[in-house]
Protein backbone atom coordinates (compact mmCIF):
# COMPACT_ATOMS: atom_id res chain seq x y z
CA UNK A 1 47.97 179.60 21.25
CA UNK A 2 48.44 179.46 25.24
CA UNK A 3 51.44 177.89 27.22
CA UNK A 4 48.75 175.01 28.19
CA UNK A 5 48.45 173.84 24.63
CA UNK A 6 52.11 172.83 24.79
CA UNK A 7 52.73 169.61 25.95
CA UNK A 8 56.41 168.82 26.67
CA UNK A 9 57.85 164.81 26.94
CA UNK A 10 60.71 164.20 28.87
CA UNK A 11 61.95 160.61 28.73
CA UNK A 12 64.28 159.98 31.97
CA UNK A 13 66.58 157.12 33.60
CA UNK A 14 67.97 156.64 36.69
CA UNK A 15 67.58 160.26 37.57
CA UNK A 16 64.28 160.82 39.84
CA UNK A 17 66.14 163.72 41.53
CA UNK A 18 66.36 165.37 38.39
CA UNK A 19 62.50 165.55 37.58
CA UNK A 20 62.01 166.85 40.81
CA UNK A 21 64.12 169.73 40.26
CA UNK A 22 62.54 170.37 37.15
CA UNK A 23 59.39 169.87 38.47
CA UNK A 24 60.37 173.02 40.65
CA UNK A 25 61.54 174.75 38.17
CA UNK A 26 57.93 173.97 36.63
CA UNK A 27 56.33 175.70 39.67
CA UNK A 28 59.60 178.83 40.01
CA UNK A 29 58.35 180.15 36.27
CA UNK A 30 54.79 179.53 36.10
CA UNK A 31 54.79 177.33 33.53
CA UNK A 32 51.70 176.25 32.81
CA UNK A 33 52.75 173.68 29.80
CA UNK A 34 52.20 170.04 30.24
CA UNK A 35 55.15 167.93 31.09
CA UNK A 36 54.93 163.96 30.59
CA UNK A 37 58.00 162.00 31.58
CA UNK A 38 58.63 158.91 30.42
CA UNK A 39 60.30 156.05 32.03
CA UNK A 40 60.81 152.31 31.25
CA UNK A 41 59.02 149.42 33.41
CA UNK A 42 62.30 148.15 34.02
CA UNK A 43 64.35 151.47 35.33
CA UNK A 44 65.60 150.81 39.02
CA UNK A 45 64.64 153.89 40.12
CA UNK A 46 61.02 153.46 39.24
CA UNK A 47 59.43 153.38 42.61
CA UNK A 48 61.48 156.18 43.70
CA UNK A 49 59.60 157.98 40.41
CA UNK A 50 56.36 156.94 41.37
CA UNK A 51 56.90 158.19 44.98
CA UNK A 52 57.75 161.75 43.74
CA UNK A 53 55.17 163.94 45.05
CA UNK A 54 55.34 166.02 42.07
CA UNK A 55 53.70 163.42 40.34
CA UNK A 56 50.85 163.00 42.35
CA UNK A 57 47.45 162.88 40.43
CA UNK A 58 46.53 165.91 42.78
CA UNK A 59 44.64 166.39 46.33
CA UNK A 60 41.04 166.96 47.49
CA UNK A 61 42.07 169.20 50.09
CA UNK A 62 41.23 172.86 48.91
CA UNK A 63 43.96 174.27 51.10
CA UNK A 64 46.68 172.70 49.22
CA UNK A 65 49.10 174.27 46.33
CA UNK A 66 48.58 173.52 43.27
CA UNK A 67 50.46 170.67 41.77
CA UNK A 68 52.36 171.63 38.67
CA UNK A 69 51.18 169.93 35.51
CA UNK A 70 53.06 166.80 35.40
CA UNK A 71 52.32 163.11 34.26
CA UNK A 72 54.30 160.07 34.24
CA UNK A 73 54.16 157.22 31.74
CA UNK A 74 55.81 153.67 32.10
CA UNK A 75 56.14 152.10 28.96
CA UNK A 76 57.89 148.41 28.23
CA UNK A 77 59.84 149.11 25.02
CA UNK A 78 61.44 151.37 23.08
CA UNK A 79 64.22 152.41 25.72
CA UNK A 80 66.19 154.73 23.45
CA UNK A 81 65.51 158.62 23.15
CA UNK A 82 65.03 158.68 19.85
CA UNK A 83 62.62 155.71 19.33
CA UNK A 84 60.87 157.07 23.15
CA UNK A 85 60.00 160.34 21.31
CA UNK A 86 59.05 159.18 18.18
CA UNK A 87 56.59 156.34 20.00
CA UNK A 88 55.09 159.33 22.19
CA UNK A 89 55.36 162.43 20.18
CA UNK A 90 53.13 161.70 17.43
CA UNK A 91 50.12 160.58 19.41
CA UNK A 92 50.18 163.11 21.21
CA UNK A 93 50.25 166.03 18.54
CA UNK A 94 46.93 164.31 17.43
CA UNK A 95 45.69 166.30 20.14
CA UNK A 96 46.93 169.56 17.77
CA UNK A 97 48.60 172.61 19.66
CA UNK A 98 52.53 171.97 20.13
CA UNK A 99 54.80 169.34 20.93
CA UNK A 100 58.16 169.69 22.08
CA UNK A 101 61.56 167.85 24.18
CA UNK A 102 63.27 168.67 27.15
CA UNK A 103 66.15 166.81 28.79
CA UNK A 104 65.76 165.59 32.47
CA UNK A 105 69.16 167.60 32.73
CA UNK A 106 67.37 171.33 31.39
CA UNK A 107 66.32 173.27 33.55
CA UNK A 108 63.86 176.33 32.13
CA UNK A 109 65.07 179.49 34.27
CA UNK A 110 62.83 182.03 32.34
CA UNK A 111 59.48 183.10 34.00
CA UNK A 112 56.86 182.24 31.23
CA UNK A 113 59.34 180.72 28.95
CA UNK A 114 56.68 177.95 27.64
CA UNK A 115 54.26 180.68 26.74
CA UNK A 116 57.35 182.72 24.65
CA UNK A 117 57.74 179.36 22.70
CA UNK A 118 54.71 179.37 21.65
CA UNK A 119 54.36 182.94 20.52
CA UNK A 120 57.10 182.11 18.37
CA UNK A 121 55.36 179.44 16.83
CA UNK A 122 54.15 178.26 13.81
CA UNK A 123 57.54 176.07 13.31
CA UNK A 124 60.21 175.61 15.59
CA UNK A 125 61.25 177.69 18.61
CA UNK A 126 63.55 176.85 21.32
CA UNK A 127 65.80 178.67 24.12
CA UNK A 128 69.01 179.72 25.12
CA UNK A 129 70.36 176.57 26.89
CA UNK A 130 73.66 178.38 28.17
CA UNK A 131 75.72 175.92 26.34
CA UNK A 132 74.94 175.30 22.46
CA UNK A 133 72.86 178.73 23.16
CA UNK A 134 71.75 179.63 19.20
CA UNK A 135 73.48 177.16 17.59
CA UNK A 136 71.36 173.53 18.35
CA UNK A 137 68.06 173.59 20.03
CA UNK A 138 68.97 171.04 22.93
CA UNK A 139 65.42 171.82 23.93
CA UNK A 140 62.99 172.20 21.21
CA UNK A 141 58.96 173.29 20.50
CA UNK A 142 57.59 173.15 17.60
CA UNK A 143 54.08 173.27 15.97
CA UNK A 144 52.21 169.43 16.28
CA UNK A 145 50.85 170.06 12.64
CA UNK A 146 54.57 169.52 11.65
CA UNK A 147 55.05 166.30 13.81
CA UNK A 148 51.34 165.31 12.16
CA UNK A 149 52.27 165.95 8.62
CA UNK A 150 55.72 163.49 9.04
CA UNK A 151 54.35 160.71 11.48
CA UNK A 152 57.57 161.46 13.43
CA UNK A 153 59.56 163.77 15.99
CA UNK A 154 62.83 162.33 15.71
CA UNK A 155 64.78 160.53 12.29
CA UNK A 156 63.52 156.72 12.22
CA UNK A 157 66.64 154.36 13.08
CA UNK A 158 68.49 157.07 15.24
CA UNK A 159 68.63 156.64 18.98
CA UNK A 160 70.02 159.61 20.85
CA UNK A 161 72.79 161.40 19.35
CA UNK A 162 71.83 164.50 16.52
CA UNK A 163 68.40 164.70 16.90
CA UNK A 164 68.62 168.77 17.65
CA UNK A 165 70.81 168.79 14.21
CA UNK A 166 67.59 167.54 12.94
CA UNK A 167 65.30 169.60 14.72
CA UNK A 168 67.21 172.54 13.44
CA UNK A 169 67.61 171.65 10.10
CA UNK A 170 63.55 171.24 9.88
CA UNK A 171 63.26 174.55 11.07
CA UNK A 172 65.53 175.87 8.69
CA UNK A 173 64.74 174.24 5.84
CA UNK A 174 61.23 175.03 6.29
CA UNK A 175 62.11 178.69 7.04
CA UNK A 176 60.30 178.69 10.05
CA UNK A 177 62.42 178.25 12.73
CA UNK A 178 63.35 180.82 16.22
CA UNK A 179 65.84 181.40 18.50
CA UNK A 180 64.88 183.37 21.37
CA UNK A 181 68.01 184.03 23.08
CA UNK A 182 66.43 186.04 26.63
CA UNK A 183 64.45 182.23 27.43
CA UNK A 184 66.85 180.63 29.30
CA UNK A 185 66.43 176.60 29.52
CA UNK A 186 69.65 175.85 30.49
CA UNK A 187 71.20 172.60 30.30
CA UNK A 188 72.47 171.10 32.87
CA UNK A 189 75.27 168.78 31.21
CA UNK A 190 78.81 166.98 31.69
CA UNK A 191 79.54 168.62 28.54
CA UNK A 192 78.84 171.76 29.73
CA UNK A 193 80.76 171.22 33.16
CA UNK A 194 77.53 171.00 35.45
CA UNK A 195 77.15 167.72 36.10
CA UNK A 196 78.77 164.18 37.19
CA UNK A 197 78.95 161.27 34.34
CA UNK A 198 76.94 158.62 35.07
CA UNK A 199 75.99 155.28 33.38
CA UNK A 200 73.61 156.96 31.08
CA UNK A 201 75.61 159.52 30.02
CA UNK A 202 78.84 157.85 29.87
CA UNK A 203 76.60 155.02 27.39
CA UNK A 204 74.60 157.42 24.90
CA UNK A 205 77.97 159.56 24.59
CA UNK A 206 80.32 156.54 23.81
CA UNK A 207 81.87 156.94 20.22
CA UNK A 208 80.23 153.72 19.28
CA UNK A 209 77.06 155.41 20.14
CA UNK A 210 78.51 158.59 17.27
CA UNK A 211 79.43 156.27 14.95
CA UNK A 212 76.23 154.39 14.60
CA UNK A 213 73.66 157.52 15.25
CA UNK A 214 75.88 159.32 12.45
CA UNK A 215 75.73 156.97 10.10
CA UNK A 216 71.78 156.39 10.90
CA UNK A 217 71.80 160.44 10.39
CA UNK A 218 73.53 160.61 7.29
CA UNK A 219 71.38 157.50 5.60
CA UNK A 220 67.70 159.47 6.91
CA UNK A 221 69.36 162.80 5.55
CA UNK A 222 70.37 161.49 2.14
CA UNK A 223 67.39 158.83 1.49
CA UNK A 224 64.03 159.65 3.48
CA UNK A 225 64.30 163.36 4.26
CA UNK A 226 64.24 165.02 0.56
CA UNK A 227 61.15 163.67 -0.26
CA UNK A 228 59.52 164.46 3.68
CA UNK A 229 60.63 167.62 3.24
CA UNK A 230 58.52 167.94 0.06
CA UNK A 231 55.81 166.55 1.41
CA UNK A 232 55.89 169.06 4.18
CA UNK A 233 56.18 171.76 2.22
CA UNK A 234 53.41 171.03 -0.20
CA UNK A 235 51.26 171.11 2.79
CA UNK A 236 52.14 174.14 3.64
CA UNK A 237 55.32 174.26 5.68
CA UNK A 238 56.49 176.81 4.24
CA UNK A 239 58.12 180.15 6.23
């Protein structure tokens, strides 16, 4: 599989800067994966996102650079992460090849590093994020036969908060799952001390937002996700 048969989704808020940094980081690694971002119809910032040069449908003058792959999609509803990804995600592994999530806030520092994730493919891959490093795959690939097979990318009925315990678990469970700990996607995050808090963050990191994703978690983990997983595995998800 090549680098260009992974397509990445990044659903953003508020933070235009932010995709234009990555969008250089994009261009600083040769990556040669697709990036959509996704924002909502009613995001302040939109025009500032449409502006961004970066996401430009490209130029008819030879002479220029090229543009690094890079979409944008405005959508009208859902404006959670979790239901964002899971209305995106699986239409787009129709396409076969690999899906995968990156933050607005990650920032891949590795030359190649989309290419490396999907060597390490079938399954789940992901990179060293300088924070959670091995142990949650803040930024995740993963084959689009998986995302095919369960009609989802994220666990129905949870918005934003443990949806790389999930991603990790899948891998796991399926015994197909890879840490490459030399691609460096680092993430960018309050949490980590390298950024401000803003609205966003200071909303999807709120305990009331915990409480209800972990109880969402816990209900997917205990009722839909034994018999998912056998599904999956009787297709052949198997490591």
């Amino acid at each position: 599989m090549k680098a260009s048969d992974l397509t990445m989704i990044c659903p953003s808020r508020g933070r235009p800067a932010n995709i234009a940094e990555l969008a250089t980081c994009w261009e600083q690694t040769g990556a040669l994966a697709h990036l959509l971002v996704v924002v909502d119809d009613d995001d302040p910032a939109l025009e500032q996102y449409l502006a961004l040069p970066e996401l430009a449908a490209g130029s008819d003058d030879d002479s220029s650079p090229m543009l690094p792959p890079i979409s944008l999609e405005v959508i009208e509803e859902p404006r959670r992460l979790g239901p964002i990804l899971n209305s995106i995600v699986p239409a787009v592994a129709q396409h076969g090849g690999a899906v995968g999530f990156l933050g607005d806030d990650h920032r891949p520092r590795t030359a190649a590093w989309d290419q490396r994730l999907v060597d390490a493919l079938p399954g789940v891959a992901y990179g060293n994020d300088m924070f959670q490093e091995g142990k949650l795959p803040t930024a995740v690939a993963m084959s689009a036969g998986i995302v095919q097979a369960l009609g989802y990318f994220t666990p129905p009925g949870v918005e934003h908060l443990y949806l790389d315990d999930f991603w990790l678990t899948l891998g796991r469970e399926l015994g197909a799952i890879t840490y490459l700990p030399d691609v460096i996607i680092e993430h960018v995050h309050p949490h980590a001390g390298k950024a401000a808090w803003d609205e966003g963050y200071s909303r999807v990191n709120s305990i009331q937002q915990y409480n209800a994703d972990s109880n969402a978690y816990q209900r997917f983990m205990t009722g839909q996700w034994p018999d998912d997983l056998r599904r999956l595995r009787a297709q052949g998800w198997q490591g």
